[in-house]
C-alpha atoms as a PDB file:
ATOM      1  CA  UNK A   1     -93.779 145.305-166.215  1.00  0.00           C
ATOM      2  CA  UNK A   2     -90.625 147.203-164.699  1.00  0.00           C
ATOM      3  CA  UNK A   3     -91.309 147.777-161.245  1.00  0.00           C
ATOM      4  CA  UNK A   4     -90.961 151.481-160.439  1.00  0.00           C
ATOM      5  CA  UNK A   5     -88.831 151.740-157.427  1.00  0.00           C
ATOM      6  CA  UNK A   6     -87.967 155.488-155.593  1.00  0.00           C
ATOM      7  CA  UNK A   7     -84.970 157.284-156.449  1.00  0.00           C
ATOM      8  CA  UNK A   8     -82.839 157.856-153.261  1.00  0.00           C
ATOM      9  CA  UNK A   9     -84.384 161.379-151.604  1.00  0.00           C
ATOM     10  CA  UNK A  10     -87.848 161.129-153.601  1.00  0.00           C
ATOM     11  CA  UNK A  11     -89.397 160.815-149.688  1.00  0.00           C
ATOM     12  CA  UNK A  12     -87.742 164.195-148.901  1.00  0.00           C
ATOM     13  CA  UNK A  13     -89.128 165.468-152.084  1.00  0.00           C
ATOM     14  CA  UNK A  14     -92.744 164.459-151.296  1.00  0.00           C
ATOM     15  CA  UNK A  15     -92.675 165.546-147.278  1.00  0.00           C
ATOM     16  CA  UNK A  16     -90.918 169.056-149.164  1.00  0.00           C
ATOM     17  CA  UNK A  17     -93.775 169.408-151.180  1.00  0.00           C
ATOM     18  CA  UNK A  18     -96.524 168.651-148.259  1.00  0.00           C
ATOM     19  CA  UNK A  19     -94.790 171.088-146.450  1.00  0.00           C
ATOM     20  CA  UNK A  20     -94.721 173.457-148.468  1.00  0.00           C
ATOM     21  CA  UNK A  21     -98.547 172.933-149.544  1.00  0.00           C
ATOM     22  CA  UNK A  22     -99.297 173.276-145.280  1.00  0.00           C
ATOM     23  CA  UNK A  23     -97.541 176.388-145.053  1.00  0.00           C
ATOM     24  CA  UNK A  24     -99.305 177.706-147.601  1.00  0.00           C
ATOM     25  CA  UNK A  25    -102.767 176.969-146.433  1.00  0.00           C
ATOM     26  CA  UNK A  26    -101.989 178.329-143.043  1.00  0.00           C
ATOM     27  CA  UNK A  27    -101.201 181.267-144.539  1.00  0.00           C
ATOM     28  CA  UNK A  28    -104.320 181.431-146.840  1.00  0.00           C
ATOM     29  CA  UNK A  29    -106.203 181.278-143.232  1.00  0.00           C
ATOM     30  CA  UNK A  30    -103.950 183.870-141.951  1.00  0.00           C
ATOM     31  CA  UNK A  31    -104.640 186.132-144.391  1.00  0.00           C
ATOM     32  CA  UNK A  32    -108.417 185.643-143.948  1.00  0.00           C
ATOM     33  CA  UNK A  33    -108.190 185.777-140.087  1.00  0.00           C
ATOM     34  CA  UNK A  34    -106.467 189.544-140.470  1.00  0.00           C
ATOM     35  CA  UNK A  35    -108.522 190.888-143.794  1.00  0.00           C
ATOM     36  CA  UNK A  36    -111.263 189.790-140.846  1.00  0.00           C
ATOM     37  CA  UNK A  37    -109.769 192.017-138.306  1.00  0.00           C
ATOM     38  CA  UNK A  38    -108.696 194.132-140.127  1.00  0.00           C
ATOM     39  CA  UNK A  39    -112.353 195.036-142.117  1.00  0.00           C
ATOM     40  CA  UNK A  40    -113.778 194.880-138.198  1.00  0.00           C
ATOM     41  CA  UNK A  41    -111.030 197.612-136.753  1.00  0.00           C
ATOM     42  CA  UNK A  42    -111.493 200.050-140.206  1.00  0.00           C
ATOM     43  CA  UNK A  43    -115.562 199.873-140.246  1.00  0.00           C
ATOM     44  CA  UNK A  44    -115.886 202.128-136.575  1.00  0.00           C
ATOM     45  CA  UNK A  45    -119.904 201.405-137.022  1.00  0.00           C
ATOM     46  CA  UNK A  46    -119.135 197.174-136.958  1.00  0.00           C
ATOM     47  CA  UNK A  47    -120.319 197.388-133.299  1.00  0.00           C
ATOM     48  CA  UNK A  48    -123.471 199.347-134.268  1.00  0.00           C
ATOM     49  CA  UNK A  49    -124.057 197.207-136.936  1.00  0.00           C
ATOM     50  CA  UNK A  50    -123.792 193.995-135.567  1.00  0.00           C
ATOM     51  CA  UNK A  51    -125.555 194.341-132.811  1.00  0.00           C
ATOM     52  CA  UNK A  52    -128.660 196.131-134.821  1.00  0.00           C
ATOM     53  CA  UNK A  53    -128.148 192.491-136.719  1.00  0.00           C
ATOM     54  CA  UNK A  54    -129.794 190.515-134.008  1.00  0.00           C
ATOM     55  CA  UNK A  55    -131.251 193.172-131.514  1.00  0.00           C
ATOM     56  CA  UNK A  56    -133.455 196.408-131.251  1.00  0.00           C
ATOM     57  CA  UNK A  57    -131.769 199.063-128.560  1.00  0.00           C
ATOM     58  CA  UNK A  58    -134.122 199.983-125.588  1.00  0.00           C
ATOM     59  CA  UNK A  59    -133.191 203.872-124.812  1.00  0.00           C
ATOM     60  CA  UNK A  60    -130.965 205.840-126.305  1.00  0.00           C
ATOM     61  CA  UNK A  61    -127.608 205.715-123.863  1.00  0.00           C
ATOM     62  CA  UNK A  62    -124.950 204.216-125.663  1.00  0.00           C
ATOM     63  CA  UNK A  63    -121.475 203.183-124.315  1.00  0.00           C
ATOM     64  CA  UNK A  64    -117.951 204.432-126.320  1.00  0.00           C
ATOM     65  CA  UNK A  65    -118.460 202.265-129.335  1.00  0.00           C
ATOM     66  CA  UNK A  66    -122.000 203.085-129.844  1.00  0.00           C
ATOM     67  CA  UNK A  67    -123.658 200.074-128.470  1.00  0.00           C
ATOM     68  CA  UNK A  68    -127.117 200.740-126.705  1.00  0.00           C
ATOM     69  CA  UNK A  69    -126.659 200.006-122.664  1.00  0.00           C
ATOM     70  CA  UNK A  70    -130.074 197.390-123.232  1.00  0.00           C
ATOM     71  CA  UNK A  71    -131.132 195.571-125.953  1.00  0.00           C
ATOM     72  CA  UNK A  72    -133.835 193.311-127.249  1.00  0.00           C
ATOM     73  CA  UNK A  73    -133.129 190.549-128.552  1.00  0.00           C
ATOM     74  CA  UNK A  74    -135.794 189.798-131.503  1.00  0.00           C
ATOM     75  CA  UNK A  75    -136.162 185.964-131.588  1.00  0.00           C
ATOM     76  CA  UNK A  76    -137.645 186.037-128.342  1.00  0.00           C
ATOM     77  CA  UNK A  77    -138.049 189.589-126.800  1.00  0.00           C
ATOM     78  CA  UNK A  78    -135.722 189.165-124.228  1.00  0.00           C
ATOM     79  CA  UNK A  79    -133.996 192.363-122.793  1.00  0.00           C
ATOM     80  CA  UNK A  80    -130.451 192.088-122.532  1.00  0.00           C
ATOM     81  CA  UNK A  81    -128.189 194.649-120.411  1.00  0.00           C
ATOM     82  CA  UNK A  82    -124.391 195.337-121.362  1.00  0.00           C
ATOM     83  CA  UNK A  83    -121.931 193.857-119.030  1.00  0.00           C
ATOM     84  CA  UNK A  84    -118.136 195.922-119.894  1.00  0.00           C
ATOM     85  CA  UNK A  85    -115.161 193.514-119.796  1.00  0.00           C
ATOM     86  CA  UNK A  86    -113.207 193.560-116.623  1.00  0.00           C
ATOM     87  CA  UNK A  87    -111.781 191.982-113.842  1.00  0.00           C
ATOM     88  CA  UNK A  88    -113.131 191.004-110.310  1.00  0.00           C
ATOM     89  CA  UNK A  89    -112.283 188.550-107.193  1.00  0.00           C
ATOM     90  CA  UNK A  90    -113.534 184.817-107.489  1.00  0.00           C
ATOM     91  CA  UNK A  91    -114.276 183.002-104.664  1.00  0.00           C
ATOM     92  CA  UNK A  92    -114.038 183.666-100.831  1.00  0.00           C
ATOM     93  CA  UNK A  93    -111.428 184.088 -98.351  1.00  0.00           C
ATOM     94  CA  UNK A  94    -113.032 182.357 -95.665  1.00  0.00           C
ATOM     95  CA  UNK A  95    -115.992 180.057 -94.725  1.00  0.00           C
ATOM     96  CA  UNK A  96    -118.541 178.936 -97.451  1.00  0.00           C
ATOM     97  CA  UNK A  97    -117.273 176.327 -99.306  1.00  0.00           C
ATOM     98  CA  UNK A  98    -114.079 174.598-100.311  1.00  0.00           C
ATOM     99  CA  UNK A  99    -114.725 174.137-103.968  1.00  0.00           C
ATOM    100  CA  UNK A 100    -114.921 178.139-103.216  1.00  0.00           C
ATOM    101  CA  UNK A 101    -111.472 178.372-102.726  1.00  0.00           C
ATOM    102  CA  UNK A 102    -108.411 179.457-103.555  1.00  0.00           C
ATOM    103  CA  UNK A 103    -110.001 182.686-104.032  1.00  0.00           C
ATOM    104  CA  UNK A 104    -108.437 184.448-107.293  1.00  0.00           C
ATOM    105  CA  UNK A 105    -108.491 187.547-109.926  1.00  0.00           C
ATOM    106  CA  UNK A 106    -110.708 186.887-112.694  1.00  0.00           C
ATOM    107  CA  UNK A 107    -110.464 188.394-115.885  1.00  0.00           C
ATOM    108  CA  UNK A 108    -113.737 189.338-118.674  1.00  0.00           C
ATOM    109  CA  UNK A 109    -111.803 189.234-121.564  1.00  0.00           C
ATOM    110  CA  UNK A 110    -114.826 190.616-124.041  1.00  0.00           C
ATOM    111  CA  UNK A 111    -117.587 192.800-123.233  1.00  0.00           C
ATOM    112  CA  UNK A 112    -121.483 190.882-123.401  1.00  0.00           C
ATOM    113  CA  UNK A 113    -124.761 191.160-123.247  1.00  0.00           C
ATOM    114  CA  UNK A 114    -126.869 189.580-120.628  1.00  0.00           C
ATOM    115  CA  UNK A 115    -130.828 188.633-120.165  1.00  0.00           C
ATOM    116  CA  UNK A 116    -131.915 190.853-117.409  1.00  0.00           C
ATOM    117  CA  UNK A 117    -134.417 188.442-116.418  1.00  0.00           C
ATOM    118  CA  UNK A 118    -134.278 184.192-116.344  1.00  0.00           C
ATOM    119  CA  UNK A 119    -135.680 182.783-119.775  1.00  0.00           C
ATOM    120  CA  UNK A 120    -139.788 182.884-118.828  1.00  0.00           C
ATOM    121  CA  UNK A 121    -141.776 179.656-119.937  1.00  0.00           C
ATOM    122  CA  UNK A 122    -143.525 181.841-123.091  1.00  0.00           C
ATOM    123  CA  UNK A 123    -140.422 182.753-124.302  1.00  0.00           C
ATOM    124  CA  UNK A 124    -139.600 178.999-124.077  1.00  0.00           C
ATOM    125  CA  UNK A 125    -143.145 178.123-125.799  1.00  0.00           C
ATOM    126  CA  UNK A 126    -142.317 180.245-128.446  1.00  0.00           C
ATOM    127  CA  UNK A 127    -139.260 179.249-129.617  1.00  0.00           C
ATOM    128  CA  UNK A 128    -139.259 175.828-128.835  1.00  0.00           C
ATOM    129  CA  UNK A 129    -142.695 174.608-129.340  1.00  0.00           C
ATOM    130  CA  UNK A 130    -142.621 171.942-127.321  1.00  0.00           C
ATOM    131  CA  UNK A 131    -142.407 171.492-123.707  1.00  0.00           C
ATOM    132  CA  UNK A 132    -139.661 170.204-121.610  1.00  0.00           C
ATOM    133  CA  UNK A 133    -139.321 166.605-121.061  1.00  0.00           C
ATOM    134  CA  UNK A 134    -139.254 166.942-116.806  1.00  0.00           C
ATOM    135  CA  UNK A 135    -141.500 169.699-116.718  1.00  0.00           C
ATOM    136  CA  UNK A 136    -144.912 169.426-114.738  1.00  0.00           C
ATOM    137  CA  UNK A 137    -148.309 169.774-116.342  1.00  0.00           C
ATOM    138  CA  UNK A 138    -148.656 172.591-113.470  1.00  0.00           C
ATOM    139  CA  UNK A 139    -145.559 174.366-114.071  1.00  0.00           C
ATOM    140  CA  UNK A 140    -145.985 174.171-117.516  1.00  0.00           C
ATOM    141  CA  UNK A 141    -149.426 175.302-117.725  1.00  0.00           C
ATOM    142  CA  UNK A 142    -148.601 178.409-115.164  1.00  0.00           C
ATOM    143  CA  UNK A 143    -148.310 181.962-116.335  1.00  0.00           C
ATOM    144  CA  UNK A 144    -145.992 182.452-119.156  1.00  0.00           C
ATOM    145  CA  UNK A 145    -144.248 184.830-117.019  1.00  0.00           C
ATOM    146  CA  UNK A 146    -142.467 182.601-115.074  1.00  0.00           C
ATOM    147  CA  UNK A 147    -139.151 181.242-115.570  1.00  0.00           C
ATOM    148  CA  UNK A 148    -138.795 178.068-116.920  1.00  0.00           C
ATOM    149  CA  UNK A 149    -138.034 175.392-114.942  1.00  0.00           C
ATOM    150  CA  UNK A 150    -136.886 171.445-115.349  1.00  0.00           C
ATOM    151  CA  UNK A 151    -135.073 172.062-118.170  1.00  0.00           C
ATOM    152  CA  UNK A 152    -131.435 170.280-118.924  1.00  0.00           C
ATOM    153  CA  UNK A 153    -128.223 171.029-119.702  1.00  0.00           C
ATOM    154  CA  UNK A 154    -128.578 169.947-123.525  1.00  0.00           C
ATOM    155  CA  UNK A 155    -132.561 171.663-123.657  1.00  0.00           C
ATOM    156  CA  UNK A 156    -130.643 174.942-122.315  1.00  0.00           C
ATOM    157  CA  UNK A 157    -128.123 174.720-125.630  1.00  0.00           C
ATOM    158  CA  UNK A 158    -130.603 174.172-127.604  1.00  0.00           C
ATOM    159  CA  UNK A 159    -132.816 177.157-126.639  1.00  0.00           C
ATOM    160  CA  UNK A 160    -129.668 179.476-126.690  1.00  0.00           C
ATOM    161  CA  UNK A 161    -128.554 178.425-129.875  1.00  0.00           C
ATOM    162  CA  UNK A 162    -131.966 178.779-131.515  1.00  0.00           C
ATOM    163  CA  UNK A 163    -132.053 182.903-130.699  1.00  0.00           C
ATOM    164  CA  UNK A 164    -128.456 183.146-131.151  1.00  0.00           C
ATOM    165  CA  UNK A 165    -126.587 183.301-128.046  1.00  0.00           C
ATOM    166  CA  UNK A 166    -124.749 181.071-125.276  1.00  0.00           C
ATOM    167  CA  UNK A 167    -125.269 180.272-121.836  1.00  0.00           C
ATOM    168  CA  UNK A 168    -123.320 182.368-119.401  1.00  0.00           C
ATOM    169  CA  UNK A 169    -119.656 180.907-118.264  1.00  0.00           C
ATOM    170  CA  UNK A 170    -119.350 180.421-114.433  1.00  0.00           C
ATOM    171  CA  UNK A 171    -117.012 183.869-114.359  1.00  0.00           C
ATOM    172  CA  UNK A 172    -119.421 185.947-116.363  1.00  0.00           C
ATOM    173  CA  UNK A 173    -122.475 184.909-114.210  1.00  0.00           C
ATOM    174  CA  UNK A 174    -120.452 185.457-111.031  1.00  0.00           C
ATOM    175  CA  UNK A 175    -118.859 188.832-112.665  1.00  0.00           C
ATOM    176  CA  UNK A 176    -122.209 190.046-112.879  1.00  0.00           C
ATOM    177  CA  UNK A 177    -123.572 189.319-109.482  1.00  0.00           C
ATOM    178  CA  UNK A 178    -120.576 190.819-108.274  1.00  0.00           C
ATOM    179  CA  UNK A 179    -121.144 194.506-110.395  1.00  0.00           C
ATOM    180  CA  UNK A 180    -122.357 195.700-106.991  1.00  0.00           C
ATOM    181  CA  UNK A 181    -119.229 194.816-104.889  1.00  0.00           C
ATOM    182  CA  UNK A 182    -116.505 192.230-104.565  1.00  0.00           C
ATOM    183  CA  UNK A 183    -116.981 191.431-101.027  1.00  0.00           C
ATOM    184  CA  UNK A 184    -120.713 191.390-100.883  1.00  0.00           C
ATOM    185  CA  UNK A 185    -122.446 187.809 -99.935  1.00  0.00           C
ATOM    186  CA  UNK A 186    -125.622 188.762-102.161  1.00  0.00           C
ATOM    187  CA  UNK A 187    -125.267 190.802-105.558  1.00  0.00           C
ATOM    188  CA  UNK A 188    -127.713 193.846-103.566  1.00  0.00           C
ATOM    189  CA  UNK A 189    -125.411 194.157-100.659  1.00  0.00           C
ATOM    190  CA  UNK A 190    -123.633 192.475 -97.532  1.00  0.00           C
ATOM    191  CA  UNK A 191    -126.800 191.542 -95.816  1.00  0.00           C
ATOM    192  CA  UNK A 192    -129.521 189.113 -97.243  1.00  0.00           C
ATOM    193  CA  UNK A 193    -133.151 190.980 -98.316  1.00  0.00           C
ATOM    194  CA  UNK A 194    -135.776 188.527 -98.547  1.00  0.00           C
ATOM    195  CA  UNK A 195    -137.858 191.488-100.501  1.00  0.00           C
ATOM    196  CA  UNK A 196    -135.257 191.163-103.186  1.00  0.00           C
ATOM    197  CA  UNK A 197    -135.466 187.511-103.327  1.00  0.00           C
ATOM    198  CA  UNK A 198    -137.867 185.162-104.943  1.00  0.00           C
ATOM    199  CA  UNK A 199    -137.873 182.662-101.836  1.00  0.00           C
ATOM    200  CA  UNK A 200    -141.139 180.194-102.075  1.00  0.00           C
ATOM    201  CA  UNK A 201    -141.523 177.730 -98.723  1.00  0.00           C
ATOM    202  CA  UNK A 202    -144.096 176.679-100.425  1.00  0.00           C
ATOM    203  CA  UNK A 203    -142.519 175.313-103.650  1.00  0.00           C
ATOM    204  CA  UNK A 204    -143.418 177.976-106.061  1.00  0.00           C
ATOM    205  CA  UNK A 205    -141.645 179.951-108.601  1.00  0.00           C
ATOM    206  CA  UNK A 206    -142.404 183.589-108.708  1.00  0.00           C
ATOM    207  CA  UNK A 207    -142.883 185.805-112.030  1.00  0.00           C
ATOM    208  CA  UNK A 208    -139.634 186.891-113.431  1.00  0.00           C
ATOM    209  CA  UNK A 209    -138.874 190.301-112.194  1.00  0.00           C
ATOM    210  CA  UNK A 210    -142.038 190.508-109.725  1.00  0.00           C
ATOM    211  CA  UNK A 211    -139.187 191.915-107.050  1.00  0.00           C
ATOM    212  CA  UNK A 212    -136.813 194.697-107.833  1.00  0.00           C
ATOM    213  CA  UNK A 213    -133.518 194.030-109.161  1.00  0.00           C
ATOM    214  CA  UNK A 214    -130.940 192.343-107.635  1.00  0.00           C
ATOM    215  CA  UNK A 215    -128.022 194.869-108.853  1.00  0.00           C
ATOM    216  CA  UNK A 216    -127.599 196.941-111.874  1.00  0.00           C
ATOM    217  CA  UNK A 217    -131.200 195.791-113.542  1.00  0.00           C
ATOM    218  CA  UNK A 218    -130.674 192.016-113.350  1.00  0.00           C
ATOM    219  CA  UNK A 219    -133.542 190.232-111.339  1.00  0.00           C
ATOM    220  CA  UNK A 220    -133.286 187.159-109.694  1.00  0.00           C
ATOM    221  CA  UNK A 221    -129.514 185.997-109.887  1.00  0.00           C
ATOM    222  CA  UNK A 222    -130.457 184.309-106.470  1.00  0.00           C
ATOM    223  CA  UNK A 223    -133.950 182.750-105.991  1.00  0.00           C
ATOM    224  CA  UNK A 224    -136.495 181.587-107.897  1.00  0.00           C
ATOM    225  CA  UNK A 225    -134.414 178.910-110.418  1.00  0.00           C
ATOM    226  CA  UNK A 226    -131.194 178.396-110.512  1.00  0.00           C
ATOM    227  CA  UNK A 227    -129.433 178.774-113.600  1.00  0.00           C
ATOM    228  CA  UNK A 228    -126.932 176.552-116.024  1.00  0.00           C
ATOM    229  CA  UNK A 229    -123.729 178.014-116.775  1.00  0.00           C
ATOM    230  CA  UNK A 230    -121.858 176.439-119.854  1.00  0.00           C
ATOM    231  CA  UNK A 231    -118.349 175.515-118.069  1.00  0.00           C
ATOM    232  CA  UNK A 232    -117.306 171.853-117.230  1.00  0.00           C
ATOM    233  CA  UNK A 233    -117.405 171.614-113.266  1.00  0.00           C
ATOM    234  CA  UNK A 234    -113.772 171.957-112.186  1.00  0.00           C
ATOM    235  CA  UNK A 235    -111.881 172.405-108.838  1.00  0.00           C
ATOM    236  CA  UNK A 236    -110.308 176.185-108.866  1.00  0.00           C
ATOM    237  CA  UNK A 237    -107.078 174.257-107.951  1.00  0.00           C
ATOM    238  CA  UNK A 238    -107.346 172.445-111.350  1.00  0.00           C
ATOM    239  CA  UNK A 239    -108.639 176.042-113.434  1.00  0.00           C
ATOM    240  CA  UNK A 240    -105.938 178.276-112.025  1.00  0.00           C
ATOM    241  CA  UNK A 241    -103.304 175.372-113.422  1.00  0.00           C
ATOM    242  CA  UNK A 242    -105.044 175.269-116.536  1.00  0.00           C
ATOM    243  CA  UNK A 243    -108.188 177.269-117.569  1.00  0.00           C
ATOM    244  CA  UNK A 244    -108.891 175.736-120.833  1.00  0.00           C
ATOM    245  CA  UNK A 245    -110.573 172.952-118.937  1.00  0.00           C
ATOM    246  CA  UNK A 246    -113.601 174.878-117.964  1.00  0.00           C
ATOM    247  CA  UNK A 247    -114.584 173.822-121.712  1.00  0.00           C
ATOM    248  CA  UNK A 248    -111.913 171.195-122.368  1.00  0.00           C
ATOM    249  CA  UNK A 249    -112.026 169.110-119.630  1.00  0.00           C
ATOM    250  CA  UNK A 250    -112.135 165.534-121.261  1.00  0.00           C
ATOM    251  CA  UNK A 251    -112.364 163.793-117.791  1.00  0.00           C
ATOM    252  CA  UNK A 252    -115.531 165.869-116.443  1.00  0.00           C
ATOM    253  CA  UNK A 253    -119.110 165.188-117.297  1.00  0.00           C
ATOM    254  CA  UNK A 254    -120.985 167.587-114.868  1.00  0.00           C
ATOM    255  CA  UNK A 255    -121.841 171.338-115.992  1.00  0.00           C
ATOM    256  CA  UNK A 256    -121.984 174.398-113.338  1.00  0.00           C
ATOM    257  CA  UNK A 257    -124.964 175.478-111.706  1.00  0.00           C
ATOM    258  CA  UNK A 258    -125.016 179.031-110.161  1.00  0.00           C
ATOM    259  CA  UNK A 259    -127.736 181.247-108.140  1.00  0.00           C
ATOM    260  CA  UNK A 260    -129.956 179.597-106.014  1.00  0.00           C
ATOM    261  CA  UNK A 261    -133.434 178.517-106.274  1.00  0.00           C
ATOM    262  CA  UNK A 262    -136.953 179.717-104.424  1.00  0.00           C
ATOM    263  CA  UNK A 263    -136.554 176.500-101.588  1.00  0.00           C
ATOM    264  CA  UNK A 264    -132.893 177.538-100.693  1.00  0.00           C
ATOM    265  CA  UNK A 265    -132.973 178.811 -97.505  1.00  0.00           C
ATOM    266  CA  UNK A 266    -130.437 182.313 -95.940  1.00  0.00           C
ATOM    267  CA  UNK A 267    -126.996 181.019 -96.559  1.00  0.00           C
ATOM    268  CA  UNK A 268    -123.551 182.752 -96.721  1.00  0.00           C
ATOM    269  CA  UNK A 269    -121.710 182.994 -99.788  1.00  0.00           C
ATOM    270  CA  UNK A 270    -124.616 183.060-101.916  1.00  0.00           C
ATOM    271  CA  UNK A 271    -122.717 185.061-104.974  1.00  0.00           C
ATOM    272  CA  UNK A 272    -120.125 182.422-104.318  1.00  0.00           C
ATOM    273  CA  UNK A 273    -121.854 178.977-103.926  1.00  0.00           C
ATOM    274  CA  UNK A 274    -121.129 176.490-106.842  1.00  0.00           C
ATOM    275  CA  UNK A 275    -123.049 173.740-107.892  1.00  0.00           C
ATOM    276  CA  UNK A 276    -122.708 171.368-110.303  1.00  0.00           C
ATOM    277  CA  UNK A 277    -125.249 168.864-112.249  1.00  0.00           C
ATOM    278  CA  UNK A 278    -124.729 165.890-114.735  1.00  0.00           C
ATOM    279  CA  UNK A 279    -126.000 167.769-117.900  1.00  0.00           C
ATOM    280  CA  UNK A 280    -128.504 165.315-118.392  1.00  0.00           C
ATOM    281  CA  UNK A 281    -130.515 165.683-115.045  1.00  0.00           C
ATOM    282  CA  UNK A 282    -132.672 168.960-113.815  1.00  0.00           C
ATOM    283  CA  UNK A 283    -135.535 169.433-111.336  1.00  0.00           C
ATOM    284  CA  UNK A 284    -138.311 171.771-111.132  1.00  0.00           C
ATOM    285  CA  UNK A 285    -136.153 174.808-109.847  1.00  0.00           C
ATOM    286  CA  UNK A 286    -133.253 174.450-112.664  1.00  0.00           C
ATOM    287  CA  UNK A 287    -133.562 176.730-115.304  1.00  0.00           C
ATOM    288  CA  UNK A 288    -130.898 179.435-116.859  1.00  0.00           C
ATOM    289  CA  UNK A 289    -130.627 183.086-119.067  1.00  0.00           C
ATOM    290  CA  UNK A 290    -128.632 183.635-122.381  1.00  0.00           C
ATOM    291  CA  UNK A 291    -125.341 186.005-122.982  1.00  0.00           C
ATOM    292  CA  UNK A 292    -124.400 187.476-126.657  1.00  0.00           C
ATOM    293  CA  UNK A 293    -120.613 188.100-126.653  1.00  0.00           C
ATOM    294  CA  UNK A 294    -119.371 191.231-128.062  1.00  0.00           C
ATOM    295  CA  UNK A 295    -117.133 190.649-131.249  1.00  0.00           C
END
């Protein structure tokens, strides 16, 4: 049998033809990225529509594009409240912490929905069906409208994937506790209001929402659990260089924690104050509440 060798530039034929075979699939994906876009920017009642998709609007006020101010969302009768996209300051100036620091602008790229209250163990019960693998019989078998506590990293996922949202980034959680003012320590105001916040000496979470809101209808960013943001734990140093690793980080392991719980006592900084957790671990007072981004 003749051995078939290649003809001198047959290579340059073959990596031609690849080439040209790439370039046409990226533009195949292209095209379906814009006819996207494009069907999203000529249907003005998309917002409307995909929001009526996955939620049932409490009230009738209704921002610019026609989405409802609250929502709730169906697979577990959570209200959510409408957080506009924006900027704010991140981080302190002075004192607290130094993983506070450098304090910097922060930009909300896309508008979201937030749970006004922390996920409650029945809303937990009902979607999940089972019980958390740290949580105690007491806590478990407590009035279903408490938040959930002892739940990790992964169990948090799971529950937000299941009713079709995410867990808050680190900037969107402390965005929100910051709707009241940039330079307040607490999301109500400058000074700290134990009637505002669910503080337990004795080791006890409260009902969600048994105090009034915090700021703009969300209870209990600080006290009674603290909550699980999705972003990698990362110095600011390291984010400002580089904020892809908030969800990129390939070196990191431990996830953000933000608020504070019913044993943390008067601090400064409170809005401010990072934490971080190995995803796997939780305790009694760890818990979290779901976003829905806007398209």
């Amino acid at each position: 049998m003749t051995e078939r060798r290649n003809r001198p530039g047959d290579d340059c034929v073959i990596w031609r033809a690849a080439l040209i075979l790439f370039a046409v699939a990226m533009s195949s994906c292209q095209s379906a990225r814009r006819c996207a876009c494009d069907r999203i920017e000529a249907d003005p009642n998309f917002p409307q529509t995909w929001a009526r998709a996955w939620s049932d609007p409490v009230g009738s006020v209704r921002d610019g594009r026609g989405l409802a101010l609250r929502v709730v969302r169906r697979a577990d009768e959570a209200e959510m409240i409408l957080v506009q996209a924006g900027q704010f300051t991140q981080g302190v100036v002075a004192g607290g912490e130094e993983d506070q620091r450098p304090v910097h602008t922060a930009t909300i790229h896309r508008a979201f929905y937030m749970d006004c209250r922390e996920v409650t163990i029945g809303q937990w019960k009902r979607v999940m069906g089972c019980r958390p693998h740290w949580i105690s019989d007491r806590a478990w078998e407590s009035a279903p409208d408490r938040p959930v506590g002892a739940v990790n990293y992964f169990e948090a996922i799971d529950y937000a994937h299941r009713v079709g949202a995410e867990l808050p980034s680190e900037s969107e959680w402390e965005y929100v506790a910051r709707l009241g003012s940039n330079v307040w320590q607490f999301p109500w105001g400058p000074e700290d209001d134990v009637a505002r916040r669910s503080l337990s000496p004795t080791g006890w979470i409260s009902a969600a929402s048994v105090r009034p809101p915090q700021v703009h209808g969300f209870y209990d960013l600080i006290g009674n659990v603290e909550e699980w943001c999705s972003d990698f734990y990362v110095p600011y140093e390291r984010l400002l260089l580089d904020p892809s690793l908030s969800s990129t980080c390939h070196t990191c392991v431990e996830r953000v924690v933000r608020g504070d719980s019913y044993l943390t006592p008067s601090a400064l900084d409170l809005i401010a104050r990072r934490r971080h957790s190995d995803p796997a671990w939780t305790w009694e007072g760890l818990g979290f509440r779901c976003v829905v981004r806007v398209p």
